[in-house]
N, C-alpha and C. Protein backbone atom coordinates (compact mmCIF):
# COMPACT_ATOMS: atom_id res chain seq x y z
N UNK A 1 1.25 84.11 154.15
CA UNK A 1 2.58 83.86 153.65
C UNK A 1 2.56 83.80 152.13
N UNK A 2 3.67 84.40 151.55
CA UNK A 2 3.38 84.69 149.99
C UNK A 2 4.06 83.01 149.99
N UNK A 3 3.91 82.67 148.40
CA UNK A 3 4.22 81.32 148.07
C UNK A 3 5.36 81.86 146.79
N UNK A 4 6.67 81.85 146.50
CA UNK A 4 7.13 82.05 145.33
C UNK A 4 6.89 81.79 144.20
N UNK A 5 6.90 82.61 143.33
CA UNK A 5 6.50 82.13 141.97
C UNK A 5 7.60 81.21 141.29
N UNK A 6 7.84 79.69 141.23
CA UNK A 6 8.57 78.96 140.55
C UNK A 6 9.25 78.93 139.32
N UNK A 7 7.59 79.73 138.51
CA UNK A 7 7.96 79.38 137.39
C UNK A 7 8.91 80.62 136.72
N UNK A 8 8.41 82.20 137.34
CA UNK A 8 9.35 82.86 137.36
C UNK A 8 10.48 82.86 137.94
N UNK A 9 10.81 81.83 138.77
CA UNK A 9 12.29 81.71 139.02
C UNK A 9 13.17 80.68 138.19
N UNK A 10 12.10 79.73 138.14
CA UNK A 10 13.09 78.94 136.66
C UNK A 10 13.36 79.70 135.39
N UNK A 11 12.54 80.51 135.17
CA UNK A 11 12.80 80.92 133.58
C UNK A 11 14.69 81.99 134.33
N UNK A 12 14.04 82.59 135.11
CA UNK A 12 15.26 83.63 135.42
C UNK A 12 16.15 82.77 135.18
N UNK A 13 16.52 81.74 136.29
CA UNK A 13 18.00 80.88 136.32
C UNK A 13 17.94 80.07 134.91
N UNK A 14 16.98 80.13 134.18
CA UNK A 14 17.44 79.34 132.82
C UNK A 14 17.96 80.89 132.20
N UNK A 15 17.68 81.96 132.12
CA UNK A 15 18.41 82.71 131.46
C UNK A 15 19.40 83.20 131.89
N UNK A 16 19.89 83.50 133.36
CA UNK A 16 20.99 83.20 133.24
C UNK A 16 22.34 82.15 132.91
N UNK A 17 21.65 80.95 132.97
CA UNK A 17 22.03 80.09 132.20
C UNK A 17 22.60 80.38 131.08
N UNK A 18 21.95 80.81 130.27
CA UNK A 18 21.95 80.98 128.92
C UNK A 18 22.82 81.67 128.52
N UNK A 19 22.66 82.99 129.02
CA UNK A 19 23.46 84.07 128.70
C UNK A 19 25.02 83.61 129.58
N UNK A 20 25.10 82.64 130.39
CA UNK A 20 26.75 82.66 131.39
C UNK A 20 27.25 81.69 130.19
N UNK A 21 26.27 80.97 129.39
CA UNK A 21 27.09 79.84 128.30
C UNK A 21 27.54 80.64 126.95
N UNK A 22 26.70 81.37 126.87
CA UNK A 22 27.00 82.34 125.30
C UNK A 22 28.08 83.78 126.39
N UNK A 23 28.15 84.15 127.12
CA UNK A 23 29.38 84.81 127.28
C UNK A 23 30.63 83.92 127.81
N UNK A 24 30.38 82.62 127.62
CA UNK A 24 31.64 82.13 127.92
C UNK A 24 31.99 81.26 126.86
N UNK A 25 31.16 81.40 125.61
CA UNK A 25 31.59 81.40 124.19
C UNK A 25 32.30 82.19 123.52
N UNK A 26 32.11 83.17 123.90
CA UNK A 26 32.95 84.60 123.10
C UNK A 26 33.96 84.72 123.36
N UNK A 27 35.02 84.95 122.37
CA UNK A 27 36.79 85.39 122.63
C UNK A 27 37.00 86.55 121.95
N UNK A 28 37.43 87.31 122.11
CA UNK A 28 38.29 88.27 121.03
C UNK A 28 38.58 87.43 119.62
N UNK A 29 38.18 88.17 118.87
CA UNK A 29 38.98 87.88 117.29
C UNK A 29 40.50 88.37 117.61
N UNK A 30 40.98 87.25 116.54
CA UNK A 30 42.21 87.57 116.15
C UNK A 30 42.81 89.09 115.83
N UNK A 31 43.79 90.01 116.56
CA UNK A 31 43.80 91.15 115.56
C UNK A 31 45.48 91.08 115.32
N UNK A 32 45.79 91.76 114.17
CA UNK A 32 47.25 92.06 114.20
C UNK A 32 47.54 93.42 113.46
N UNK A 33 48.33 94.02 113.40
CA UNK A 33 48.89 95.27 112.80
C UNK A 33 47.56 95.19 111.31
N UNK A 34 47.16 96.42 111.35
CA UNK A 34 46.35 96.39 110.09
C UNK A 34 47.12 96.58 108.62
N UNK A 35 46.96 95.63 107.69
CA UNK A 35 47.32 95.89 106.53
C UNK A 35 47.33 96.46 105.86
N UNK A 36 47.93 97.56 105.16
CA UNK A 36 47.61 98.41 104.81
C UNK A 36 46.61 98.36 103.58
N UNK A 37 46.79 97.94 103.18
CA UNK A 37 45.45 98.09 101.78
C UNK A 37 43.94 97.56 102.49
N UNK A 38 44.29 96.53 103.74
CA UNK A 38 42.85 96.33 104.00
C UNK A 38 42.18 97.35 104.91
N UNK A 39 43.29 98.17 105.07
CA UNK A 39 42.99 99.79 105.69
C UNK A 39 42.13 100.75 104.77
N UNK A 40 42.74 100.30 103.73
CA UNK A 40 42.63 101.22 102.51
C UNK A 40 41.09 101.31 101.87
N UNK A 41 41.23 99.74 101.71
CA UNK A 41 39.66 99.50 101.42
C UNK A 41 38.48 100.04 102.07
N UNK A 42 38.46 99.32 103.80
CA UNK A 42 37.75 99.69 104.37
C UNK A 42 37.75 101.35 104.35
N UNK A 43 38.17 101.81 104.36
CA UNK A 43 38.68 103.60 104.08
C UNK A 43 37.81 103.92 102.99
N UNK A 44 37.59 103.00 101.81
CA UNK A 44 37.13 103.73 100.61
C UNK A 44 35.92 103.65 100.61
N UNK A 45 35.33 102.52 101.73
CA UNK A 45 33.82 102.31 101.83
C UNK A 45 32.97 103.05 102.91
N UNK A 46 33.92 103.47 103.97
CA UNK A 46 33.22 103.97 104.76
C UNK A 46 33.87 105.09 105.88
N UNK A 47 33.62 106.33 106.32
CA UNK A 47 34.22 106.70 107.03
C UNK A 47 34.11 106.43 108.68
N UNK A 48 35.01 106.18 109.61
CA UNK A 48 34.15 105.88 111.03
C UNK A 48 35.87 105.59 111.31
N UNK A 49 35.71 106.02 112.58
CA UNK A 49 36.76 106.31 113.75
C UNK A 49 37.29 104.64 113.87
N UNK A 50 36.71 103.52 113.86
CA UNK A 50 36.72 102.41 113.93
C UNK A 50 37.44 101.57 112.83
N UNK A 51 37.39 101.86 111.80
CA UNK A 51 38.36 101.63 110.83
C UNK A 51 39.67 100.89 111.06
N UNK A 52 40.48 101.76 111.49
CA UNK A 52 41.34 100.72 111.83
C UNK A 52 41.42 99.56 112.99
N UNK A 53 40.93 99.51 113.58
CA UNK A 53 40.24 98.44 114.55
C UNK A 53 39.54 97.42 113.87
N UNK A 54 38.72 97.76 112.97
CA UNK A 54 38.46 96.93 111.98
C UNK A 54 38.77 96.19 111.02
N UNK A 55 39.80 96.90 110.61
CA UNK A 55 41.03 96.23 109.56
C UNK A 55 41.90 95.48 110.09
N UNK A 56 42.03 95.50 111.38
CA UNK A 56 42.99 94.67 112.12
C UNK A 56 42.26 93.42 112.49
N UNK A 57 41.15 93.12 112.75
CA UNK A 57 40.44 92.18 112.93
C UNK A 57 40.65 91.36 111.79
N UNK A 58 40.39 92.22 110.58
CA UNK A 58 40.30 91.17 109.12
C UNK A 58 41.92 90.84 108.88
N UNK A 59 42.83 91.71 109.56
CA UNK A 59 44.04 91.29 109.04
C UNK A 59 44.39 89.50 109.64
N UNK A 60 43.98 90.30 111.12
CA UNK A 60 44.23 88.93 111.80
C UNK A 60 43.48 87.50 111.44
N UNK A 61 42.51 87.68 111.00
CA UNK A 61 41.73 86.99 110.01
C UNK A 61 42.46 86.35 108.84
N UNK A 62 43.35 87.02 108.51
CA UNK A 62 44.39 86.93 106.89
C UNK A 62 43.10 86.85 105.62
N UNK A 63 42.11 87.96 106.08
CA UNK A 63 40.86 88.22 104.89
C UNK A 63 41.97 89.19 103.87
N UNK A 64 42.13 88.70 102.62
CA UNK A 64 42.77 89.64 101.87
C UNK A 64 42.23 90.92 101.03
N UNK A 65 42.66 91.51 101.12
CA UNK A 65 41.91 93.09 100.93
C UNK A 65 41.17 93.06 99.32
N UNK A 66 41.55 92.23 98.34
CA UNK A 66 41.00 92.46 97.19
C UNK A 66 39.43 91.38 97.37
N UNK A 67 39.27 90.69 98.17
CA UNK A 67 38.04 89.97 98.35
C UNK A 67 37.14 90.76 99.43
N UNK A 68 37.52 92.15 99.63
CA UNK A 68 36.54 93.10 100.24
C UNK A 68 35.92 94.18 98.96
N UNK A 69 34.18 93.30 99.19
CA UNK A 69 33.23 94.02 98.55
C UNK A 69 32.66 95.62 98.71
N UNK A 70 32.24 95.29 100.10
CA UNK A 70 31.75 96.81 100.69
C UNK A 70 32.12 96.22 102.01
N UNK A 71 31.44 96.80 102.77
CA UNK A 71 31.93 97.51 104.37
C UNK A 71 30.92 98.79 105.10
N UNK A 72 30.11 98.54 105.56
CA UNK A 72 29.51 99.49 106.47
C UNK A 72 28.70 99.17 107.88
N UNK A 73 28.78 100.12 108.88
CA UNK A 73 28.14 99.92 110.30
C UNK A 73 27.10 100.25 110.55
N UNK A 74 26.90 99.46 111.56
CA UNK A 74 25.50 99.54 112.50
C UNK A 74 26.15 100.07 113.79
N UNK A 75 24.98 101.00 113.75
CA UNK A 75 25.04 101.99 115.34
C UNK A 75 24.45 101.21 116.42
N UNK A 76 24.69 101.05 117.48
CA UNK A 76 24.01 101.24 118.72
C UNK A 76 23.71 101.72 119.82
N UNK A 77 22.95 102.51 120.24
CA UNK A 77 23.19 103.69 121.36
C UNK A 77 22.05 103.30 122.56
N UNK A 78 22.65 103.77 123.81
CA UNK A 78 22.17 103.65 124.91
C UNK A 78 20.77 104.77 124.82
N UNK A 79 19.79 104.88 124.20
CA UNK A 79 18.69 105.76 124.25
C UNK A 79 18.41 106.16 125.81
N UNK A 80 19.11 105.97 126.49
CA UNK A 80 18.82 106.86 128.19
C UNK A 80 19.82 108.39 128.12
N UNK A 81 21.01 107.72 127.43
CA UNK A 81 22.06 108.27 127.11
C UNK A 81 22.60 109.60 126.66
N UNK A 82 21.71 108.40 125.15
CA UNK A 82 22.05 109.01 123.34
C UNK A 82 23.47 109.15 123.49
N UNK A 83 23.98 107.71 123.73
CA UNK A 83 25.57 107.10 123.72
C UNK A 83 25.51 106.28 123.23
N UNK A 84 27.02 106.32 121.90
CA UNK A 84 26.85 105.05 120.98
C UNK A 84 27.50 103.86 122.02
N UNK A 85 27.20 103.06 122.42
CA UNK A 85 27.49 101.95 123.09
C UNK A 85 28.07 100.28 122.25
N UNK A 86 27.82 100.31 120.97
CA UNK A 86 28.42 99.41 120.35
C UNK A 86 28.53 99.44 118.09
N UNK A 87 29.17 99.30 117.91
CA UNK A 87 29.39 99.49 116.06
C UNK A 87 29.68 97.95 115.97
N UNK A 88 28.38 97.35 114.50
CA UNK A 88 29.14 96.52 114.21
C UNK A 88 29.63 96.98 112.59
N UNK A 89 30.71 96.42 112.32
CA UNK A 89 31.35 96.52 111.02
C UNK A 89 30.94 95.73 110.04
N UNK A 90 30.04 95.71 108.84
CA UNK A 90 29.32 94.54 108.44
C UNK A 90 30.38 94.64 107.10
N UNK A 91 31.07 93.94 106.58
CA UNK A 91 32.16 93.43 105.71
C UNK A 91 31.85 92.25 104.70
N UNK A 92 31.09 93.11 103.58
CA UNK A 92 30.93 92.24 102.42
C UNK A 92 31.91 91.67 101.71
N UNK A 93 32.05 90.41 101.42
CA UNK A 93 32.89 89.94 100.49
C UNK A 93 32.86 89.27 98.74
N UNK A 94 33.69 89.58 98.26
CA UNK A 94 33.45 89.38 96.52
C UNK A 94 33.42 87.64 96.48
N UNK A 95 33.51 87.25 97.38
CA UNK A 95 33.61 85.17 97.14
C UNK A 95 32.35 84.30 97.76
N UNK A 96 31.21 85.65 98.48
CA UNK A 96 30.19 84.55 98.99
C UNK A 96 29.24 85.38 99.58
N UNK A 97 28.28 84.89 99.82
CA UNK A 97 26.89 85.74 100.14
C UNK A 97 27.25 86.08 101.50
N UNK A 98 26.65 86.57 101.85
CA UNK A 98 26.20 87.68 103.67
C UNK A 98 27.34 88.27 103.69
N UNK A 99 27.86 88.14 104.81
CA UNK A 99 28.65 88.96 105.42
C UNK A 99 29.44 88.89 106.75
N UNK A 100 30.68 89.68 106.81
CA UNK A 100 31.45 88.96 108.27
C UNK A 100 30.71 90.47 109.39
N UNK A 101 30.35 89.91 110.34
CA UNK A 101 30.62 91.21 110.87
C UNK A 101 31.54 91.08 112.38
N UNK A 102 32.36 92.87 112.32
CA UNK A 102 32.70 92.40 113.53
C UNK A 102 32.18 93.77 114.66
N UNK A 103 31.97 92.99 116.10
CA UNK A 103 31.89 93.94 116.85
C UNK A 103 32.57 94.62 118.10
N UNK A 104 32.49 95.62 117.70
CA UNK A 104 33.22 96.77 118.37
C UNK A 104 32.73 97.29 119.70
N UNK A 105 33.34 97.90 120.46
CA UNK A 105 32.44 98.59 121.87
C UNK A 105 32.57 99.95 121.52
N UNK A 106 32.35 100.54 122.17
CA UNK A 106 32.30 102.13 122.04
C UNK A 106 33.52 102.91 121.59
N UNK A 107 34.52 102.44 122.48
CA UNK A 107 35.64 102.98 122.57
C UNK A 107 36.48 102.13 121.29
N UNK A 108 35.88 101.29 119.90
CA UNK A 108 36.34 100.79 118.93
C UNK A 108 37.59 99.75 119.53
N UNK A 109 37.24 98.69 120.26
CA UNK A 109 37.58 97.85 121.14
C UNK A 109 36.82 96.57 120.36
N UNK A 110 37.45 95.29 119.54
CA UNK A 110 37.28 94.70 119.23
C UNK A 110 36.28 93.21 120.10
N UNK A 111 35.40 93.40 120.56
CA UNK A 111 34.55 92.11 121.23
C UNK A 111 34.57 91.06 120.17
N UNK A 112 33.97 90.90 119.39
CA UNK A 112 33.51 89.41 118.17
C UNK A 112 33.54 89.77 116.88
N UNK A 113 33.58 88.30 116.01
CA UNK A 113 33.76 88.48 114.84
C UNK A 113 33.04 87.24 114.32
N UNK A 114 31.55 87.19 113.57
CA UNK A 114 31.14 85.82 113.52
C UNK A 114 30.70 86.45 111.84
N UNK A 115 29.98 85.30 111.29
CA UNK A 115 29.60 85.37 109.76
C UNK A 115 27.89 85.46 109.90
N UNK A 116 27.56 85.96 108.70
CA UNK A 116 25.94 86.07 108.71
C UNK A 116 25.59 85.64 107.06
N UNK A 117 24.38 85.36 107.54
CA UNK A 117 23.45 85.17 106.05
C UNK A 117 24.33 84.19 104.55
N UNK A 118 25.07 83.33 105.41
CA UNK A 118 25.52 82.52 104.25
C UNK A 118 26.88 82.68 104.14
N UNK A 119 27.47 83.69 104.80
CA UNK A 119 29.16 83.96 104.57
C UNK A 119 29.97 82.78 105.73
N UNK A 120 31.17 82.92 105.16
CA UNK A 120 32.19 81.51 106.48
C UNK A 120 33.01 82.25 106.90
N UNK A 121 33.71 82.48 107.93
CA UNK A 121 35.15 83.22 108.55
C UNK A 121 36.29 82.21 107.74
N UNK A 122 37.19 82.84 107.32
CA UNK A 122 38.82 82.43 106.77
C UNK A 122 38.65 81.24 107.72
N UNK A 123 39.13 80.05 107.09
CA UNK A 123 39.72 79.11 107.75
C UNK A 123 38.16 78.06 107.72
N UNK A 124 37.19 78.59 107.50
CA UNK A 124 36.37 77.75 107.68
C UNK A 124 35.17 77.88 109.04
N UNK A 125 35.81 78.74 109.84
CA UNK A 125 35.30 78.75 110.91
C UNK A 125 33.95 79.58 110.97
């Protein structure tokens, strides 16, 4: 009679754990009609289908377009595929170190919007 391996079953149910608490952290960012200049911006930094999806995130944000530094993405592709499967939008700002980024799904479908390397989301958050 085999004996189960425990300890590989705890680690499993601790990661699903893990991962059912961090996907039931995540909401959609805010989006609303994109602004036009924060269209504009993002436009002048980078070209990508996602753009406006992106600008709508920061609108909804109320990030104002003259405190956008640069702006550029990260690819991610399904290598079984060679399908881009997710863009994040990394959105430098002129008032503070790192960066907002937000991420996108394939189809430029807004999933998250968190801060990196020292930057804060509007509002503090």
């Amino acid at each position: 009679m085999k004996m189960p391996n425990f300890t590989a079953t705890a680690a499993a149910g601790a990661l699903t754990l893990l991962v059912s608490a961090c996907a039931s952290s995540l909401s959609p960012p805010p989006v609303a009609q994109p602004d036009p200049a924060v269209l504009a911006v993002v436009n002048s930094n980078v070209t990508n289908d996602c753009n406006p999806q992106t600008a709508a995130v920061l609108t909804g944000l109320r990030l104002p377009a003259g405190n956008i530094r640069g702006v550029n993405y990260g690819i991610y592709r399904d290598e079984f595929r060679d399908k881009i499967v997710r863009w994040d939008a990394w959105v430098y700002l002129k008032d503070q170190p790192g960066a907002l980024v937000v991420t996108l799904d394939e189809d430029c479908r807004p999933i998250q919007v968190y801060a990196r390397e020292g930057a804060k989301l509007p509002g503090g958050q």
